[in-house]
PDB file of N, CA and C in Angstrom:
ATOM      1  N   UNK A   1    -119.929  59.928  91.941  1.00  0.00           N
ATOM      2  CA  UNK A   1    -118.502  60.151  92.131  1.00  0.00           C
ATOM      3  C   UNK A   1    -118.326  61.256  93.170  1.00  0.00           C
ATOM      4  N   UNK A   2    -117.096  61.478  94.170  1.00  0.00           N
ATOM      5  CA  UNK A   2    -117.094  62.240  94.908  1.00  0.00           C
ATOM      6  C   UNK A   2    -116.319  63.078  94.565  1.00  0.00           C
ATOM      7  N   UNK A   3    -115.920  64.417  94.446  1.00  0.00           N
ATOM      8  CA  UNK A   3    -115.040  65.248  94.600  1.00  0.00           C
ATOM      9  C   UNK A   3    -114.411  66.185  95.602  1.00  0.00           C
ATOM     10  N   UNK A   4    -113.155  66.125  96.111  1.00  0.00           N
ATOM     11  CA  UNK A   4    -112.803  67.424  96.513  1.00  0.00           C
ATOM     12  C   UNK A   4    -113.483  68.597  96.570  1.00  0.00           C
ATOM     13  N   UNK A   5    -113.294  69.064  95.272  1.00  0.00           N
ATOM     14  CA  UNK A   5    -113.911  70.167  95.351  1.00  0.00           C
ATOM     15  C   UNK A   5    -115.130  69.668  94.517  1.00  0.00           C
ATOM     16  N   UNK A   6    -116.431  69.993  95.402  1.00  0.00           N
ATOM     17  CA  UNK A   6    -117.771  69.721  94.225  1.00  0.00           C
ATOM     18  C   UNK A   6    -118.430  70.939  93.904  1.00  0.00           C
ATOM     19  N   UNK A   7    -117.480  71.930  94.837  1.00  0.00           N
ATOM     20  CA  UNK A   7    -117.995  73.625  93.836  1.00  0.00           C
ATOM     21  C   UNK A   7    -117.577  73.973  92.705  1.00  0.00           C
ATOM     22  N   UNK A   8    -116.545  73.166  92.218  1.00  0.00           N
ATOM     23  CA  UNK A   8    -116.031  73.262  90.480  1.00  0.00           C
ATOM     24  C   UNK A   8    -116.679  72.972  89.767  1.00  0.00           C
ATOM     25  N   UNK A   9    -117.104  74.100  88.377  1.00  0.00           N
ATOM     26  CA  UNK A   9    -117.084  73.555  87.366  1.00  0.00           C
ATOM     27  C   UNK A   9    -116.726  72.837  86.512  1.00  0.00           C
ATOM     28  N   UNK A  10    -117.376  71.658  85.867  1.00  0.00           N
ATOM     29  CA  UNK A  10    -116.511  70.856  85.476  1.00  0.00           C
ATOM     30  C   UNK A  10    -117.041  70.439  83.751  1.00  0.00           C
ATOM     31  N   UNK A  11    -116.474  69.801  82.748  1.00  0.00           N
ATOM     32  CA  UNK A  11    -116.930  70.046  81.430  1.00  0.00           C
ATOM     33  C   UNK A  11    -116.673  71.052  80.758  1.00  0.00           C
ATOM     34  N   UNK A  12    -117.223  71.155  79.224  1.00  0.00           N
ATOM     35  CA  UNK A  12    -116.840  72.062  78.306  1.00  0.00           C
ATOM     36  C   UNK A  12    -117.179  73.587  78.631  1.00  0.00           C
ATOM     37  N   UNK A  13    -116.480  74.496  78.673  1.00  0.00           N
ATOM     38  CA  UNK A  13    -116.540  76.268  78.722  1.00  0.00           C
ATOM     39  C   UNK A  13    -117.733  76.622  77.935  1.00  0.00           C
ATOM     40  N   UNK A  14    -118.569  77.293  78.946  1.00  0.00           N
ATOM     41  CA  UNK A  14    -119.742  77.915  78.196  1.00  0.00           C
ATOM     42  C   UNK A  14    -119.370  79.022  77.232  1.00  0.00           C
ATOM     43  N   UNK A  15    -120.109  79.549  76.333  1.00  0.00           N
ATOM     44  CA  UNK A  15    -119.872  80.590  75.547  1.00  0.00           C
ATOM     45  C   UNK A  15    -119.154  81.721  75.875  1.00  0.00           C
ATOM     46  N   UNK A  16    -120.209  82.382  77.098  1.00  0.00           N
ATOM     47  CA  UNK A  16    -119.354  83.586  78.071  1.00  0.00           C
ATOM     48  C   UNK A  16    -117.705  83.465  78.079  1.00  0.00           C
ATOM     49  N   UNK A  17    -117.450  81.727  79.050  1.00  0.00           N
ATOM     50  CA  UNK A  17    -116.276  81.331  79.603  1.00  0.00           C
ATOM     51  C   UNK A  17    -115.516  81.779  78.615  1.00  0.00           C
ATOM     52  N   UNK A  18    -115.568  81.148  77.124  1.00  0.00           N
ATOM     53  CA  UNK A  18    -114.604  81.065  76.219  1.00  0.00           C
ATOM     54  C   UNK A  18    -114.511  82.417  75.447  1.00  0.00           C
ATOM     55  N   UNK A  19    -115.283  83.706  75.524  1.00  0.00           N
ATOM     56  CA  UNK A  19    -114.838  84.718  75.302  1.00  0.00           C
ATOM     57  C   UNK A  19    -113.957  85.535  76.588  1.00  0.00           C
ATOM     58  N   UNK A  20    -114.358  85.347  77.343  1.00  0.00           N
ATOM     59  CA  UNK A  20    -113.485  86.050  78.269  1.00  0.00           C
ATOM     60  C   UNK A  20    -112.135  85.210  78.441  1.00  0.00           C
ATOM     61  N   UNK A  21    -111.784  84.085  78.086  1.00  0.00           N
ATOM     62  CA  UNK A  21    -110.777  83.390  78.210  1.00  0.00           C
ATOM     63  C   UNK A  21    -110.069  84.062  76.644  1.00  0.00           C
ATOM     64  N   UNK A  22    -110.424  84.007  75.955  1.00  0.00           N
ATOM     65  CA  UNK A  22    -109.523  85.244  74.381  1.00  0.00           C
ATOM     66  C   UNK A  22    -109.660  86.475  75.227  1.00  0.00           C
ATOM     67  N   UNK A  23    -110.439  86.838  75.332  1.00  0.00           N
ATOM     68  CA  UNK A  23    -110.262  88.450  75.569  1.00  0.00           C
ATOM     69  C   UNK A  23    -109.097  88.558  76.599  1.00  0.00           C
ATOM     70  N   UNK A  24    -109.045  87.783  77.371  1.00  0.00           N
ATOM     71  CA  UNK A  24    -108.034  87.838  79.086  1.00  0.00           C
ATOM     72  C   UNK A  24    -107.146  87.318  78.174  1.00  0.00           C
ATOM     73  N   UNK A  25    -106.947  86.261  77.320  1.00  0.00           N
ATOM     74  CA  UNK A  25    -105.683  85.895  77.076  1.00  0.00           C
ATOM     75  C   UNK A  25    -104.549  87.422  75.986  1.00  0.00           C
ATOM     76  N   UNK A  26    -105.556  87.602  75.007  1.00  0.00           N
ATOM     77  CA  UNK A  26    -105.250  88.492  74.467  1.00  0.00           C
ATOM     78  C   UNK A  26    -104.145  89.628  75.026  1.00  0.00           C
ATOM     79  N   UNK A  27    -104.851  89.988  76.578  1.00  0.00           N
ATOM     80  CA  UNK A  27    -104.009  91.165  77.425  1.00  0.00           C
ATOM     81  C   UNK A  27    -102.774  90.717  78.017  1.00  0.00           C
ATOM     82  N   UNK A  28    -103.276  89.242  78.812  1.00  0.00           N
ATOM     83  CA  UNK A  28    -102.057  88.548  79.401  1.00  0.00           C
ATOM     84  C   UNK A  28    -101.175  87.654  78.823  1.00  0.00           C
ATOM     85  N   UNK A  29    -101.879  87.387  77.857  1.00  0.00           N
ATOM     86  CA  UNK A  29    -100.787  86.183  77.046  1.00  0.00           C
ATOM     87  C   UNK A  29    -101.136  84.825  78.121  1.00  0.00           C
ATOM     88  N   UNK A  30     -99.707  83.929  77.340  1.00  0.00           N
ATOM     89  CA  UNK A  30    -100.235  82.818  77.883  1.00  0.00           C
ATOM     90  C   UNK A  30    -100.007  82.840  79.992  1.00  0.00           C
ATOM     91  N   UNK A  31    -100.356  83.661  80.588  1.00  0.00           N
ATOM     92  CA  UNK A  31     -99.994  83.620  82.061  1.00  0.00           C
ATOM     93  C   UNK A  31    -101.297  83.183  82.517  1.00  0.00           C
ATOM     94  N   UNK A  32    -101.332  81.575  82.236  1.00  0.00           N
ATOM     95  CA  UNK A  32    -102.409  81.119  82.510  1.00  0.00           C
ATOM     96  C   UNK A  32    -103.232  80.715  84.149  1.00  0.00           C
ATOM     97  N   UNK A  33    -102.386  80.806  85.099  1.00  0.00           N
ATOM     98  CA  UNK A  33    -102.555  81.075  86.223  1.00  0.00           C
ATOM     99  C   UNK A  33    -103.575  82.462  86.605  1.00  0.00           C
ATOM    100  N   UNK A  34    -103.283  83.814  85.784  1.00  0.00           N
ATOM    101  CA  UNK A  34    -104.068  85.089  85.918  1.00  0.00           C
ATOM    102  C   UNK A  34    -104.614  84.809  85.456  1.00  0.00           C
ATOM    103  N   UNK A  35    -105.098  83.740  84.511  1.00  0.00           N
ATOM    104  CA  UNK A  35    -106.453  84.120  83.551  1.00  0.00           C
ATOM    105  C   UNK A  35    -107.606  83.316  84.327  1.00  0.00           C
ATOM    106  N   UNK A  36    -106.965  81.960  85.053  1.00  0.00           N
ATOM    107  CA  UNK A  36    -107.702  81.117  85.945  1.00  0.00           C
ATOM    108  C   UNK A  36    -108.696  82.288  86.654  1.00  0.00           C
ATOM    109  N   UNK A  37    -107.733  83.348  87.146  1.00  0.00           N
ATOM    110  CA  UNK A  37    -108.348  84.264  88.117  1.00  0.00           C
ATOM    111  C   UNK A  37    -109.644  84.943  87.472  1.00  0.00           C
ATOM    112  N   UNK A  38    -109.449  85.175  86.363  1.00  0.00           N
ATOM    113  CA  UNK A  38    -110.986  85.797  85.203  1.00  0.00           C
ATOM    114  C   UNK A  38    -112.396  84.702  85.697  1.00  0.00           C
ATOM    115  N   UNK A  39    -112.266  83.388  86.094  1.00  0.00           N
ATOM    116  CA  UNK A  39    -113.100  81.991  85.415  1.00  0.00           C
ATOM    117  C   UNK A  39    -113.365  81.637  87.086  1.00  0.00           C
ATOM    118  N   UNK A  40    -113.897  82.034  87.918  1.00  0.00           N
ATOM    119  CA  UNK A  40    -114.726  81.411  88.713  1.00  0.00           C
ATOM    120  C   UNK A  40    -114.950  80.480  89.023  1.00  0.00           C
ATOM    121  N   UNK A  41    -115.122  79.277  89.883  1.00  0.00           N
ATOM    122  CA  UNK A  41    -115.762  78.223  89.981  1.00  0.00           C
ATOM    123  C   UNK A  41    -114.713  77.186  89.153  1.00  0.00           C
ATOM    124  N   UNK A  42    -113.760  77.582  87.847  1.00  0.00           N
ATOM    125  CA  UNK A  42    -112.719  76.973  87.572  1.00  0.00           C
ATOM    126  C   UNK A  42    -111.280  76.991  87.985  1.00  0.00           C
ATOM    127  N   UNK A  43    -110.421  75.796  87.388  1.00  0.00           N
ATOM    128  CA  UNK A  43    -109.328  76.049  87.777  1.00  0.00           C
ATOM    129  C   UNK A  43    -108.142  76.087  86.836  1.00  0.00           C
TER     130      UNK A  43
END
C-alpha cells in the first residue's frame, strides 16, 4: 500500500505513547491538536 506520508506511525500506541498521551492530556485536557504535538511521527 502506498502512503502519503510513510513516516507515520501507524497502529496501536506503544506503552510510552499511551502514558504520555494521560499525562499531556491530564495538563491540557481534551486540546487534542497540542497533545498531537507530545506524539511524534503521529497525527
Amino acid at each position: 500500500i502506498n502512503y502519503l506520508r510513510p513516516d507515520l506511525k501507524r497502529g496501536t500506541f506503544s506503552d510510552h505513547e499511551e502514558r504520555t498521551i494521560i499525562d499531556v492530556h491530564r495538563i491540557l485536557g481534551n486540546r487534542w491538536a497540542q497533545i498531537a504535538k507530545h506524539l511524534p511521527g503521529r497525527t
